[in-house]
C-alpha atoms as a PDB file:
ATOM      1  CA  UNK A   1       0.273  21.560 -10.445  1.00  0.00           C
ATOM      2  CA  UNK A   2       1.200  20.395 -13.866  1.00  0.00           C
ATOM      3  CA  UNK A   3       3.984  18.838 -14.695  1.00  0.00           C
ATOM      4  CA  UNK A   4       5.787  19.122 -17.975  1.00  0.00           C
ATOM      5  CA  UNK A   5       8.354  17.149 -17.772  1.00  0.00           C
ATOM      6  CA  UNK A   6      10.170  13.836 -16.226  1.00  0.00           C
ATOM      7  CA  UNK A   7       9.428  13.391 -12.141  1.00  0.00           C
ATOM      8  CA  UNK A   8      10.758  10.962  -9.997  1.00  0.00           C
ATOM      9  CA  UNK A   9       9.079   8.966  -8.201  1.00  0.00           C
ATOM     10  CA  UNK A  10      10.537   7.114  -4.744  1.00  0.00           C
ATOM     11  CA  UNK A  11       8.595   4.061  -3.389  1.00  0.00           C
ATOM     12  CA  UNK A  12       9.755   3.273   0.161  1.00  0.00           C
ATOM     13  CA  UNK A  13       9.444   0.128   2.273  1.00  0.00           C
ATOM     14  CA  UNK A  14      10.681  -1.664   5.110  1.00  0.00           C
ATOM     15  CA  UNK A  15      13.437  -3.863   3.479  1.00  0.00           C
ATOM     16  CA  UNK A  16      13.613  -1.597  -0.255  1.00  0.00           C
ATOM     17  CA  UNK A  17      13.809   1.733  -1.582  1.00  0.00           C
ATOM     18  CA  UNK A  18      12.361   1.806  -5.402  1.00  0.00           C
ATOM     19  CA  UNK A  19      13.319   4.605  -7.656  1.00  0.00           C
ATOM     20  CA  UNK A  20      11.947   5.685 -11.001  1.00  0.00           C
ATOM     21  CA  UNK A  21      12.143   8.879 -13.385  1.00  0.00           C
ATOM     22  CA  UNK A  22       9.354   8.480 -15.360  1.00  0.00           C
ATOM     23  CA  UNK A  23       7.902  10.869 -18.101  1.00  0.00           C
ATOM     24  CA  UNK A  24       4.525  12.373 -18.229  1.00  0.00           C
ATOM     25  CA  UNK A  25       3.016   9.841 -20.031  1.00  0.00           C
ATOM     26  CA  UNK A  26       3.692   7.337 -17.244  1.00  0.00           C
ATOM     27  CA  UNK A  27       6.743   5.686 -19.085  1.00  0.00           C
ATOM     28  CA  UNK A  28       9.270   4.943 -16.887  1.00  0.00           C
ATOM     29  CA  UNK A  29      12.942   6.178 -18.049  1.00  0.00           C
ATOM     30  CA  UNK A  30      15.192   4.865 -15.265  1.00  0.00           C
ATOM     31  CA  UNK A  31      14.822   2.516 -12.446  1.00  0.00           C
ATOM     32  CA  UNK A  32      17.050   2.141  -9.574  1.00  0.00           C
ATOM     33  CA  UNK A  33      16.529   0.006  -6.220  1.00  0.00           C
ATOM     34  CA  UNK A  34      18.406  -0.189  -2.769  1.00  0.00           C
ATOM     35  CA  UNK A  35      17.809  -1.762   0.606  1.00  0.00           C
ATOM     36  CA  UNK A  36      16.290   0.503   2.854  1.00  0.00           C
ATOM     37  CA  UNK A  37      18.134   1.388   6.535  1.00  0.00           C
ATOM     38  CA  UNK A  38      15.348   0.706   8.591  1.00  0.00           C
ATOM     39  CA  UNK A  39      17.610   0.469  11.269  1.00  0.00           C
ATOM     40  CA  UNK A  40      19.214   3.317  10.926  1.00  0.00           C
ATOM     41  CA  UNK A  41      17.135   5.988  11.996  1.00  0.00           C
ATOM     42  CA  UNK A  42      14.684   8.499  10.229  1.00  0.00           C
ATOM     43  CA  UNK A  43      17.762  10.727   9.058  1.00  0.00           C
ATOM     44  CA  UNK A  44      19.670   7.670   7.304  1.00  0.00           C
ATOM     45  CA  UNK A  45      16.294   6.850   5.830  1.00  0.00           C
ATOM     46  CA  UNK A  46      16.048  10.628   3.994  1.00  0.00           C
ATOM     47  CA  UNK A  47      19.644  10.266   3.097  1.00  0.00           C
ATOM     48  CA  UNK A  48      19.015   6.825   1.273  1.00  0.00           C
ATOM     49  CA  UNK A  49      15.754   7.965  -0.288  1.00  0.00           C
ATOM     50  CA  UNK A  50      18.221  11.421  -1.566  1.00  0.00           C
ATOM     51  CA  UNK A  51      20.731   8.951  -2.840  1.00  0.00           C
ATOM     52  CA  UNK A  52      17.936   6.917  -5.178  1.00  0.00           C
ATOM     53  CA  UNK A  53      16.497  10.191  -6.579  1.00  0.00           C
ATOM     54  CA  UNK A  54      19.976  11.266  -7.697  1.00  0.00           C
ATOM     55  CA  UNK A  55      20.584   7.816  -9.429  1.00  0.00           C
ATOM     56  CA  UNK A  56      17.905   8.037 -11.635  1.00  0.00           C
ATOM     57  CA  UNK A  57      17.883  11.874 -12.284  1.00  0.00           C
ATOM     58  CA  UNK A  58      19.280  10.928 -15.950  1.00  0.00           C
ATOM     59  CA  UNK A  59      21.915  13.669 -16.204  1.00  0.00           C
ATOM     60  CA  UNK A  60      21.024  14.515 -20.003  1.00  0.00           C
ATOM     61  CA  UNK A  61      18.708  16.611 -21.064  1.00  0.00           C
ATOM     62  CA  UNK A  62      15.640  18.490 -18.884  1.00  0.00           C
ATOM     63  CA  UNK A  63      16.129  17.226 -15.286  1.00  0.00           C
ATOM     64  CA  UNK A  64      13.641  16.327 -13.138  1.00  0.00           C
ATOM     65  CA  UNK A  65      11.505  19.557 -11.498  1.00  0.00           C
ATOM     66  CA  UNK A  66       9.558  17.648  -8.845  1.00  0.00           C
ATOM     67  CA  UNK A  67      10.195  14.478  -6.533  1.00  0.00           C
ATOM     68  CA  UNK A  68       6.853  12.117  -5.372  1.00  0.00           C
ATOM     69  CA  UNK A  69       7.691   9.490  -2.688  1.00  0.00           C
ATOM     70  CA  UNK A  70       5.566   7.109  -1.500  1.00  0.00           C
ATOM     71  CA  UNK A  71       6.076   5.947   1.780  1.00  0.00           C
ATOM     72  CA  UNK A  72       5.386   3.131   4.951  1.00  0.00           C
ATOM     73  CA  UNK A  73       3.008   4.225   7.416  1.00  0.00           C
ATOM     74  CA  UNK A  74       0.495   7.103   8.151  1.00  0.00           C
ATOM     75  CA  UNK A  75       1.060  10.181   5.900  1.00  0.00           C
ATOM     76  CA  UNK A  76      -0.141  13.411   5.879  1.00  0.00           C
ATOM     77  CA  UNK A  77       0.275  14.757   2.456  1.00  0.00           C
ATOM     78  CA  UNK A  78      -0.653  18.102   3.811  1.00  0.00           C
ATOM     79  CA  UNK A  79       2.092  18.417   6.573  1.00  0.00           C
ATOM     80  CA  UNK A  80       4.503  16.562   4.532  1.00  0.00           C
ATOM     81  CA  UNK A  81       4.925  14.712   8.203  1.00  0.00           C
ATOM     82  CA  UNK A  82       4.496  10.513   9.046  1.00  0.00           C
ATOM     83  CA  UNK A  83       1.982  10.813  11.877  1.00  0.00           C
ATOM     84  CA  UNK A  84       1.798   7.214  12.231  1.00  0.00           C
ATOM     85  CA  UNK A  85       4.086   4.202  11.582  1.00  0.00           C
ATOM     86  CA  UNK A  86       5.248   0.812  13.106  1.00  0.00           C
ATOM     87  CA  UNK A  87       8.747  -0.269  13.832  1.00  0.00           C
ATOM     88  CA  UNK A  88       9.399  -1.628  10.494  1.00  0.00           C
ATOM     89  CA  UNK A  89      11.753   2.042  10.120  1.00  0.00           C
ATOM     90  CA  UNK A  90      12.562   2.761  13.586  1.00  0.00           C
ATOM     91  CA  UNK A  91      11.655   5.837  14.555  1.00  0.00           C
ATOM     92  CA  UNK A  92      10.129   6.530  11.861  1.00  0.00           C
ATOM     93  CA  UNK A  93       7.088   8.365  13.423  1.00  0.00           C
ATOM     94  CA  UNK A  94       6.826  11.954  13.597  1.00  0.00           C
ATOM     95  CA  UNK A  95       9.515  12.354  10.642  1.00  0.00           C
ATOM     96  CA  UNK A  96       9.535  15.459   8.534  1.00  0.00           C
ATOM     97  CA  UNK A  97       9.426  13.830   5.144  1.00  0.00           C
ATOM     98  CA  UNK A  98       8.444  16.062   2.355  1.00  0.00           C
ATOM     99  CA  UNK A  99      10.750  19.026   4.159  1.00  0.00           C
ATOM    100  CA  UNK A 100      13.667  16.261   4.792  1.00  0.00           C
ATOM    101  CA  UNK A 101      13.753  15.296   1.155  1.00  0.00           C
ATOM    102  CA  UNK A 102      13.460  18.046  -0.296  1.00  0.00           C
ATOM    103  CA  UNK A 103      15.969  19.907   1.711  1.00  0.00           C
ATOM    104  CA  UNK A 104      18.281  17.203   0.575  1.00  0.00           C
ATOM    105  CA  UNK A 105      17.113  17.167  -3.294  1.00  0.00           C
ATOM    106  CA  UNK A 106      16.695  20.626  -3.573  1.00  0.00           C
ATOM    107  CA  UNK A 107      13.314  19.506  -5.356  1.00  0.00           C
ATOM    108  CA  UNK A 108      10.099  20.561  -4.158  1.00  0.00           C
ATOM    109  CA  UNK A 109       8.350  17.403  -3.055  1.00  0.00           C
ATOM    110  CA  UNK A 110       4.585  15.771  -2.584  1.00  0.00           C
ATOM    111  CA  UNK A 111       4.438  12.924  -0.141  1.00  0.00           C
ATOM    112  CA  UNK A 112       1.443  10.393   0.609  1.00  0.00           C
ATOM    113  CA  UNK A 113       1.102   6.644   1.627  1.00  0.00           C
ATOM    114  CA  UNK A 114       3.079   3.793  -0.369  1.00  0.00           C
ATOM    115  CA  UNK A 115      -1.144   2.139  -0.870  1.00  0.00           C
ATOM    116  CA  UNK A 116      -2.388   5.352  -2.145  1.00  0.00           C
ATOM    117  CA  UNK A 117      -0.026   6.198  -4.664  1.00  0.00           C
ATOM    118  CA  UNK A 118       0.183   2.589  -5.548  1.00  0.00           C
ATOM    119  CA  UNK A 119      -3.765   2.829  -5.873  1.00  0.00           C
ATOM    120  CA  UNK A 120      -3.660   6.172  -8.255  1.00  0.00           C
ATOM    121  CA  UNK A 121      -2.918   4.350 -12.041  1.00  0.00           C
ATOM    122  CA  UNK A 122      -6.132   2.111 -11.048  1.00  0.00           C
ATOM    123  CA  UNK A 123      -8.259   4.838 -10.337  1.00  0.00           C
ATOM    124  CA  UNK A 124      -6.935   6.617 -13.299  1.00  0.00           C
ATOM    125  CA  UNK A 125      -7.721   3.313 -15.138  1.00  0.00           C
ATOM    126  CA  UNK A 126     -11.349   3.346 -14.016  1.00  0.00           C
ATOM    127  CA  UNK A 127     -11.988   6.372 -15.774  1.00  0.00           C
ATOM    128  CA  UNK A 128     -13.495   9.928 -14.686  1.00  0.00           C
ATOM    129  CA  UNK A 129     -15.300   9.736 -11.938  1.00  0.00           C
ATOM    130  CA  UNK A 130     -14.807   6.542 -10.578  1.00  0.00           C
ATOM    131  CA  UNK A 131     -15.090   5.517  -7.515  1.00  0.00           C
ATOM    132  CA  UNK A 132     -12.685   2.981  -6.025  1.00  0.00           C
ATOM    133  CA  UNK A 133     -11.570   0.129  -3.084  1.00  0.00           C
ATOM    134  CA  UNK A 134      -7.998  -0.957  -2.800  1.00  0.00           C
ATOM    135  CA  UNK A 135      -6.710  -3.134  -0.818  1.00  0.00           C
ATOM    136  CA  UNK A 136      -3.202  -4.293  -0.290  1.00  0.00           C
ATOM    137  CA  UNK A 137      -3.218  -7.418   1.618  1.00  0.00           C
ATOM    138  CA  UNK A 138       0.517  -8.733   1.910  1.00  0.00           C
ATOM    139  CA  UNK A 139       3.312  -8.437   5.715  1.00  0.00           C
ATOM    140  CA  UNK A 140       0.139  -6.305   6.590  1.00  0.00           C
ATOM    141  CA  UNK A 141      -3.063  -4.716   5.710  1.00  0.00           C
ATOM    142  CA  UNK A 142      -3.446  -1.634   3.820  1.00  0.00           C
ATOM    143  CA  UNK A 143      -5.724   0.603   1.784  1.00  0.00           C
ATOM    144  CA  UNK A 144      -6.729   3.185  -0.271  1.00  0.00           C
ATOM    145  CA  UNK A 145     -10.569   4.521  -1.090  1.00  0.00           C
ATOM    146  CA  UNK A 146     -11.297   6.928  -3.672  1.00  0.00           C
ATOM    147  CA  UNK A 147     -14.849   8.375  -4.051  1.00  0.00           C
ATOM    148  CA  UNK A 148     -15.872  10.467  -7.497  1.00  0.00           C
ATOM    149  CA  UNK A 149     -12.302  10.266  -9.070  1.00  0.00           C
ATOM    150  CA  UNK A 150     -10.312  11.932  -6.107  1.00  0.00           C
ATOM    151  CA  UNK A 151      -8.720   9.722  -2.919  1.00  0.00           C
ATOM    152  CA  UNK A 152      -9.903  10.090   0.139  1.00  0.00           C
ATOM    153  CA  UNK A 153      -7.236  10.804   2.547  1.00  0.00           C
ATOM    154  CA  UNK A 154      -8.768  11.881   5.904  1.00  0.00           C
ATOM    155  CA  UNK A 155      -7.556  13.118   9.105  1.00  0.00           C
ATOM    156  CA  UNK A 156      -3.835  13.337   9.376  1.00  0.00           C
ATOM    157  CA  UNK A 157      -3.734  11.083   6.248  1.00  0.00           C
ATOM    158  CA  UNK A 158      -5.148   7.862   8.092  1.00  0.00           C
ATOM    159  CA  UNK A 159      -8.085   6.902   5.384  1.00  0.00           C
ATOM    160  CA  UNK A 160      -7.626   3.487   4.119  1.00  0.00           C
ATOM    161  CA  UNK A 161      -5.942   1.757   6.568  1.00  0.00           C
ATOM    162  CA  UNK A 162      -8.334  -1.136   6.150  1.00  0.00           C
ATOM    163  CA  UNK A 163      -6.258  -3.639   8.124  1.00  0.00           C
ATOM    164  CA  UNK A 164      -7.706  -2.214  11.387  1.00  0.00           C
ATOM    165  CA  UNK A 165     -11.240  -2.400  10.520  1.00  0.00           C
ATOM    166  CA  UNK A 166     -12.671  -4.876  13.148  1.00  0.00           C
ATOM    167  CA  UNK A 167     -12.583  -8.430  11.964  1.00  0.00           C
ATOM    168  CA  UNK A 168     -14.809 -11.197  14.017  1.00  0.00           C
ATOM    169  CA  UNK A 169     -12.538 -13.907  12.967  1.00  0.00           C
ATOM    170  CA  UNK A 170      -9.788 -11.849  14.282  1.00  0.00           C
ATOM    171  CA  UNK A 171     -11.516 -11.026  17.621  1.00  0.00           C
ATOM    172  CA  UNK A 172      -9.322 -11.119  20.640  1.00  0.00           C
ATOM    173  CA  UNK A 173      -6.227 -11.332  18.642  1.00  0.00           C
ATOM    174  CA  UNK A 174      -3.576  -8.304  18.858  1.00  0.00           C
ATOM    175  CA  UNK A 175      -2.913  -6.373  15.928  1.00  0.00           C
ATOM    176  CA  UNK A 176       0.276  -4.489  14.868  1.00  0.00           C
ATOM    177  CA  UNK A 177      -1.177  -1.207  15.910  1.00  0.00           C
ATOM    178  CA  UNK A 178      -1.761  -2.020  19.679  1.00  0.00           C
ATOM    179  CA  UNK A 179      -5.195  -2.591  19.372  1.00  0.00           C
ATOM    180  CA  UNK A 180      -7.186  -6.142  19.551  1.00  0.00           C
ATOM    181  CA  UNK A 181      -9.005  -7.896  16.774  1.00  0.00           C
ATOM    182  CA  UNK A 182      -8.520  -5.973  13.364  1.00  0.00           C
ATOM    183  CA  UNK A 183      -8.041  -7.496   9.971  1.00  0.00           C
ATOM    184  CA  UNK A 184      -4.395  -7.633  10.172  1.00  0.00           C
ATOM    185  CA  UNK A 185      -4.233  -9.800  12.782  1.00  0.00           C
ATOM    186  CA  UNK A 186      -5.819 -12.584  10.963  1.00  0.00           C
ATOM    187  CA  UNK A 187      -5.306 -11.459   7.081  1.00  0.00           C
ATOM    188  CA  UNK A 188      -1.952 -10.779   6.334  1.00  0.00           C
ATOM    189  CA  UNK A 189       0.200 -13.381   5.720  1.00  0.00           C
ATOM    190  CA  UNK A 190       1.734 -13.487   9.614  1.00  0.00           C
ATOM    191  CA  UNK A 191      -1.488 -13.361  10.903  1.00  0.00           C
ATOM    192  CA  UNK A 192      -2.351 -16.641   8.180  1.00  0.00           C
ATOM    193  CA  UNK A 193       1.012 -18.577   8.907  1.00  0.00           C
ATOM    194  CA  UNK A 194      -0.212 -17.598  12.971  1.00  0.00           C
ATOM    195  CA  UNK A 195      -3.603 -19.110  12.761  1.00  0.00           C
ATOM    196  CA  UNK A 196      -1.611 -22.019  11.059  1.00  0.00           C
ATOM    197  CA  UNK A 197       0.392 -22.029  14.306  1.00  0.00           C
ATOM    198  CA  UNK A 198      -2.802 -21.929  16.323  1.00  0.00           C
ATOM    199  CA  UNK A 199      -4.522 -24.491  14.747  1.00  0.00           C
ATOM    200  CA  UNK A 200      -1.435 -27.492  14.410  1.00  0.00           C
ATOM    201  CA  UNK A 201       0.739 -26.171  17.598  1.00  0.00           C
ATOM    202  CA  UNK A 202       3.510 -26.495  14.779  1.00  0.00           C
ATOM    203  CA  UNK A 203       4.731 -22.580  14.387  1.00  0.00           C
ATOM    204  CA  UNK A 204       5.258 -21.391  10.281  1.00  0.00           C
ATOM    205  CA  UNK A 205       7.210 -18.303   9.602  1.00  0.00           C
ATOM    206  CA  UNK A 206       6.404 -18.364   5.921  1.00  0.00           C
ATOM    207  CA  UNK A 207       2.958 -18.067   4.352  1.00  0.00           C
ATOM    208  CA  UNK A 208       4.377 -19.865   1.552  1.00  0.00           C
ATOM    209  CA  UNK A 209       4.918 -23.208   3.729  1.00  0.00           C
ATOM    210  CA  UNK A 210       1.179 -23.129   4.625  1.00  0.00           C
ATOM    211  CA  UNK A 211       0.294 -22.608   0.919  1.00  0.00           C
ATOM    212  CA  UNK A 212       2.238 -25.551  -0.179  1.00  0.00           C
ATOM    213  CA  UNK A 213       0.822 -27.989   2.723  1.00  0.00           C
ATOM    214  CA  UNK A 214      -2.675 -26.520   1.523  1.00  0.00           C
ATOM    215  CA  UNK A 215      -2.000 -27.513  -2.010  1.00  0.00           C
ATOM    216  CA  UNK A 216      -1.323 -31.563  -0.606  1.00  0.00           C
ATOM    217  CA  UNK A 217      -5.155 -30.841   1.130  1.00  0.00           C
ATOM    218  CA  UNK A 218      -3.738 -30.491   4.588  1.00  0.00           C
ATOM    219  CA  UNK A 219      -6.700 -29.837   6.429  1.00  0.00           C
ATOM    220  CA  UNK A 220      -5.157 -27.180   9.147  1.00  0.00           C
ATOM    221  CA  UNK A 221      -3.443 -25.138   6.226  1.00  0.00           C
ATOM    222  CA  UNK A 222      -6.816 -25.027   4.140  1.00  0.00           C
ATOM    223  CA  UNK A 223      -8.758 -24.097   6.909  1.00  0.00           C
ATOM    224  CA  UNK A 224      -5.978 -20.950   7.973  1.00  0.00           C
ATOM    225  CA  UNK A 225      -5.755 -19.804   4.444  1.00  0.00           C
ATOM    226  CA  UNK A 226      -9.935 -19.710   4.026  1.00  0.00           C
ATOM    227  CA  UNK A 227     -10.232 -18.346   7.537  1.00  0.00           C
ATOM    228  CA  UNK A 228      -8.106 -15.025   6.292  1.00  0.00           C
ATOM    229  CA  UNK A 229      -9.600 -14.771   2.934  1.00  0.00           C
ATOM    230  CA  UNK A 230     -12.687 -14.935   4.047  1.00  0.00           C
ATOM    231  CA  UNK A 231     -12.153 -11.856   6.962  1.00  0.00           C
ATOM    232  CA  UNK A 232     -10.723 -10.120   4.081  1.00  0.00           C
ATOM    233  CA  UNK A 233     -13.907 -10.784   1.635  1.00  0.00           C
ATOM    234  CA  UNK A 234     -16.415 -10.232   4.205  1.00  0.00           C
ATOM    235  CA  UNK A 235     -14.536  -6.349   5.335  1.00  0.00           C
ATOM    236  CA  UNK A 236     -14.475  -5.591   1.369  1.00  0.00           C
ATOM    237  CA  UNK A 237     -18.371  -6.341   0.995  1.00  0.00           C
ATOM    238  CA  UNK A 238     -18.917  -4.128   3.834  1.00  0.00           C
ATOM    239  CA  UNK A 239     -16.605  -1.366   2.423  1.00  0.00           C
ATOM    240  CA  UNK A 240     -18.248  -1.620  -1.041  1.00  0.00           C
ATOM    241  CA  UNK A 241     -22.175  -1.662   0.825  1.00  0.00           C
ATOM    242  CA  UNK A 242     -20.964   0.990   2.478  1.00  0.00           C
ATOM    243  CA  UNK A 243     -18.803   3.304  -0.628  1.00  0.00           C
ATOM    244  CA  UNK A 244     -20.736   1.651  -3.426  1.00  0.00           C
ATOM    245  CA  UNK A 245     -17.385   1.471  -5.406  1.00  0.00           C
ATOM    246  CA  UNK A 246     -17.061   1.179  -9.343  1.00  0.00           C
ATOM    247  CA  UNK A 247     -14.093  -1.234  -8.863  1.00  0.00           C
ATOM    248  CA  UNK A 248     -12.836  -3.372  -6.060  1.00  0.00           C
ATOM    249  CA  UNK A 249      -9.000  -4.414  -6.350  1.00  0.00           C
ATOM    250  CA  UNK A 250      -6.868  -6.479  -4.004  1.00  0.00           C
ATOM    251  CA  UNK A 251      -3.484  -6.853  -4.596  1.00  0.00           C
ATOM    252  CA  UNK A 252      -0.379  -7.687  -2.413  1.00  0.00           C
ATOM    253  CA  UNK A 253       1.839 -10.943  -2.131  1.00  0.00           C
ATOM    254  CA  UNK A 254      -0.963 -12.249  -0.232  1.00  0.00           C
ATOM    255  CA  UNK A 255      -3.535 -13.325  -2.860  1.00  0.00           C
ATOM    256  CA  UNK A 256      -0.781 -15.030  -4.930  1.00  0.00           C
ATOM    257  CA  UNK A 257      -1.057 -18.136  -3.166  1.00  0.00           C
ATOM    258  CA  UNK A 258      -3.540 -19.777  -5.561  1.00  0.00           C
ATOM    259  CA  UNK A 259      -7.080 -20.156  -6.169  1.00  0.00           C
ATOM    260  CA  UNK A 260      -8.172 -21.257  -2.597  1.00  0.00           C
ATOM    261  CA  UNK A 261      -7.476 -17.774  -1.138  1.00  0.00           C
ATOM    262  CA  UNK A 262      -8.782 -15.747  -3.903  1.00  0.00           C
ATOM    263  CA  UNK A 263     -12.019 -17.988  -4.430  1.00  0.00           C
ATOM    264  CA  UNK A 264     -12.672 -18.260  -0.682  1.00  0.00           C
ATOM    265  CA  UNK A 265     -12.343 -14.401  -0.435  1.00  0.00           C
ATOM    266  CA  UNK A 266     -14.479 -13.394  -3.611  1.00  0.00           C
ATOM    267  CA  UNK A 267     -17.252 -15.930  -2.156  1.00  0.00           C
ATOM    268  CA  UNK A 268     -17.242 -13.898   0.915  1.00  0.00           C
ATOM    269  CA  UNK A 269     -17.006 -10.740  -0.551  1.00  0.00           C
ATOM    270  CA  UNK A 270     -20.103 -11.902  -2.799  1.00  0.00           C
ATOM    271  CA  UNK A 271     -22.439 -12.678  -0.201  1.00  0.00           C
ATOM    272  CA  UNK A 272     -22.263  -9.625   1.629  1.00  0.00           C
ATOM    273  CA  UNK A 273     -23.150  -7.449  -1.061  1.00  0.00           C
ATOM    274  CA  UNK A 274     -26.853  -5.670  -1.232  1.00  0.00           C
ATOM    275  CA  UNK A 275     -28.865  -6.200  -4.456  1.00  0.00           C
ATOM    276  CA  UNK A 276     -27.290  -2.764  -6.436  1.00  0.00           C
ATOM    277  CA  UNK A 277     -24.104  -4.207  -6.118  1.00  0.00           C
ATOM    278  CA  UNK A 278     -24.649  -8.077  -6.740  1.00  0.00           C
ATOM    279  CA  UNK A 279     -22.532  -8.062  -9.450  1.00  0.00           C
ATOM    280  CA  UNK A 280     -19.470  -6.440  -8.694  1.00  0.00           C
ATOM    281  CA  UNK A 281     -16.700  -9.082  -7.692  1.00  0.00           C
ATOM    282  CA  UNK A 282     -13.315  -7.508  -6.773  1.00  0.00           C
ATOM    283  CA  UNK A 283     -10.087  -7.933  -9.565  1.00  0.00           C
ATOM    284  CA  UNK A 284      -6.397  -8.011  -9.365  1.00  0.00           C
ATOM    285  CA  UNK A 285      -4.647  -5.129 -10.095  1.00  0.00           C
ATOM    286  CA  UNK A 286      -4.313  -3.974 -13.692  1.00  0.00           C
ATOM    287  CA  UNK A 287      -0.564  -2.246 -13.138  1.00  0.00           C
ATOM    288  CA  UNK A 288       3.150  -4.421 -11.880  1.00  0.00           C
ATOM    289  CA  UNK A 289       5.693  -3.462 -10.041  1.00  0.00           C
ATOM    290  CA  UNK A 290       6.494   0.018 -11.392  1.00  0.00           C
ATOM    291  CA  UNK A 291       2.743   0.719  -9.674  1.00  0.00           C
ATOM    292  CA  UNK A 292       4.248   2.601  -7.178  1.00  0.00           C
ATOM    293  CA  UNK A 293       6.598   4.711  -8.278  1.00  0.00           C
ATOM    294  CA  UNK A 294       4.376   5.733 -11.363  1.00  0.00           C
ATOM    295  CA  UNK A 295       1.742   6.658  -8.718  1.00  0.00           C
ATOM    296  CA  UNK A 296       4.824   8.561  -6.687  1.00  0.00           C
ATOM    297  CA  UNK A 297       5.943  10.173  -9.615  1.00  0.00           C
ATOM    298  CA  UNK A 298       2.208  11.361 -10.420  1.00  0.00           C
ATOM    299  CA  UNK A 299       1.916  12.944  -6.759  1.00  0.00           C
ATOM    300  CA  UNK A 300       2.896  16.636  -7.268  1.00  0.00           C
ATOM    301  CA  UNK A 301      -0.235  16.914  -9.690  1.00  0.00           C
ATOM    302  CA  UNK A 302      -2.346  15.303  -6.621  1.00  0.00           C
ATOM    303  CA  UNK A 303      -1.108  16.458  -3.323  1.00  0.00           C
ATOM    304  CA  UNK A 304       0.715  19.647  -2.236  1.00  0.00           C
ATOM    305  CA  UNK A 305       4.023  20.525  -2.888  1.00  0.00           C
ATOM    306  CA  UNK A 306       6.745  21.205  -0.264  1.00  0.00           C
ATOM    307  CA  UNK A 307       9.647  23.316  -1.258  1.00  0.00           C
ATOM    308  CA  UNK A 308      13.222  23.075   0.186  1.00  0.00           C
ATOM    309  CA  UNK A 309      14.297  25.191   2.575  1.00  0.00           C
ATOM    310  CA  UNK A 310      16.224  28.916   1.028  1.00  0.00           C
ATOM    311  CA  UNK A 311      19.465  28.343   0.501  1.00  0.00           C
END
């Protein structure tokens, strides 16, 4: 689909709802935020996500004809549906998203995974063509891969969920998804502040705190920070071997830390690399926090569209 004029574009997380109308061009013309009510159910969720799209939809002028929303969890862009999620929005699996929203908007709506969309103004970045790793490394691990200018989406919307690729340094450790020893369980920043914990027998609930005792060369910290940055670099070298990407970009709260973690992970990443690829190195993102709600807002070109229901 083409779209003429302003979209809106809804980012949804755990904690916060982001909200943009933003033009064709990618400028954004209206912001609004709000705390998502995880809590609440999937039905208070929709009703939140309906209230941010009508506090940005401007009011002068052409209003917006389509709604994107990026969202938490596995999403099937086709269905419209979240197949997958954890309890960070309880109950949040199984919800009708794209119908739910737009029945409530009146809007016909496109739907994928918060990563993906947040992934789309890189790939666009990269230029035609390009082929492309994401990773969002920050509470968890997520992902986006996009081969020859398109991203890959998969069965019931589950590519790029790279935080349950197996991880040896994570092995025997539970991850988030009921499984045992993926990235996640040793990359994020809980599973960082939890091999901390392991390590000292002195339990950290902030990444930050073992960042700071890293930076006064406490040897436990630097060793919990490496130990994640390294699972991380060694799973993106594989992914690149394996997708042979024109960029590699990790991005998340995760790699803000300092040098230590992103030097320790782009060593690793480095030395798992075959000869065609010895020079790639992976990059921060080139896009801030309107990321994903420019990506939402781009959607309806992307993915299908879901109309609401007749009236």
């Amino acid at each position: 689909m083409t779209v003429t004029g302003p979209a809106i574009g809804l980012d949804l997380g755990g904690t916060k709802i982001a909200a943009a109308l933003v033009a064709p061009d990618g400028t954004v013309l209206a912001r609004h935020t709000r705390a998502t009510p995880a809590a609440g159910g999937p039905d208070a969720v929709l009703d939140a996500l309906a209230a941010a799209a009508r506090a940005v939809d401007g009011g002068t002028g052409p209003g917006p004809g389509v709604l994107g929303v990026a969202a938490a969890g596995v999403i099937d862009p086709v269905t419209g549906t979240v197949t997958s999620a954890t309890d960070s929005i309880h109950g949040w699996a199984g919800t009708a998203l794209a119908v739910g929203l737009a029945a409530r908007t009146g809007l016909p709506v496109a739907c994928d995974n918060d990563v993906r969309a947040t992934a789309a103004p890189e790939l666009a970045a990269a230029g035609a063509g390009a082929s492309l790793v994401y990773a969002a490394i920050g509470t968890g691990v997520g992902g986006a891969v996009a081969v020859g200018g398109r991203m890959v989406h998969g069965t019931a919307g589950i590519a790029g969920h790279l935080g349950h690729v197996p991880s040896p340094e994570a092995a025997g450790l539970p991850c988030t998804c009921g499984g045992t020893g993926h990235l996640e369980a040793i990359a994020s920043g809980p599973g960082i502040a939890a091999v901390y914990g392991r390590l000292t027998g002195l339990p950290v609930d902030r990444l930050e705190t073992v960042a700071e005792r890293a930076a006064s060369g406490e040897e436990p910290a630097v060793r919990a920070i490496v130990t994640g940055a390294v699972a991380a670099g060694r799973v993106l070298g594989g992914l690149a071997n394996t997708l042979g990407p024109d960029r590699v970009v990790v991005g998340g709260g995760v790699p803000h830390i300092g040098p230590l973690y992103w030097d320790a992970l782009t060593e690793a990443f480095a030395a798992e690399l075959m000869p065609p690829l010895a020079r790639l190195r992976p990059s921060r993102p080139l896009f801030g926090a309107d990321a994903a709600v420019i990506g939402a807002a781009r959607l309806p070109t992307q993915v299908p569209l879901h109309a609401p229901p007749p009236s």
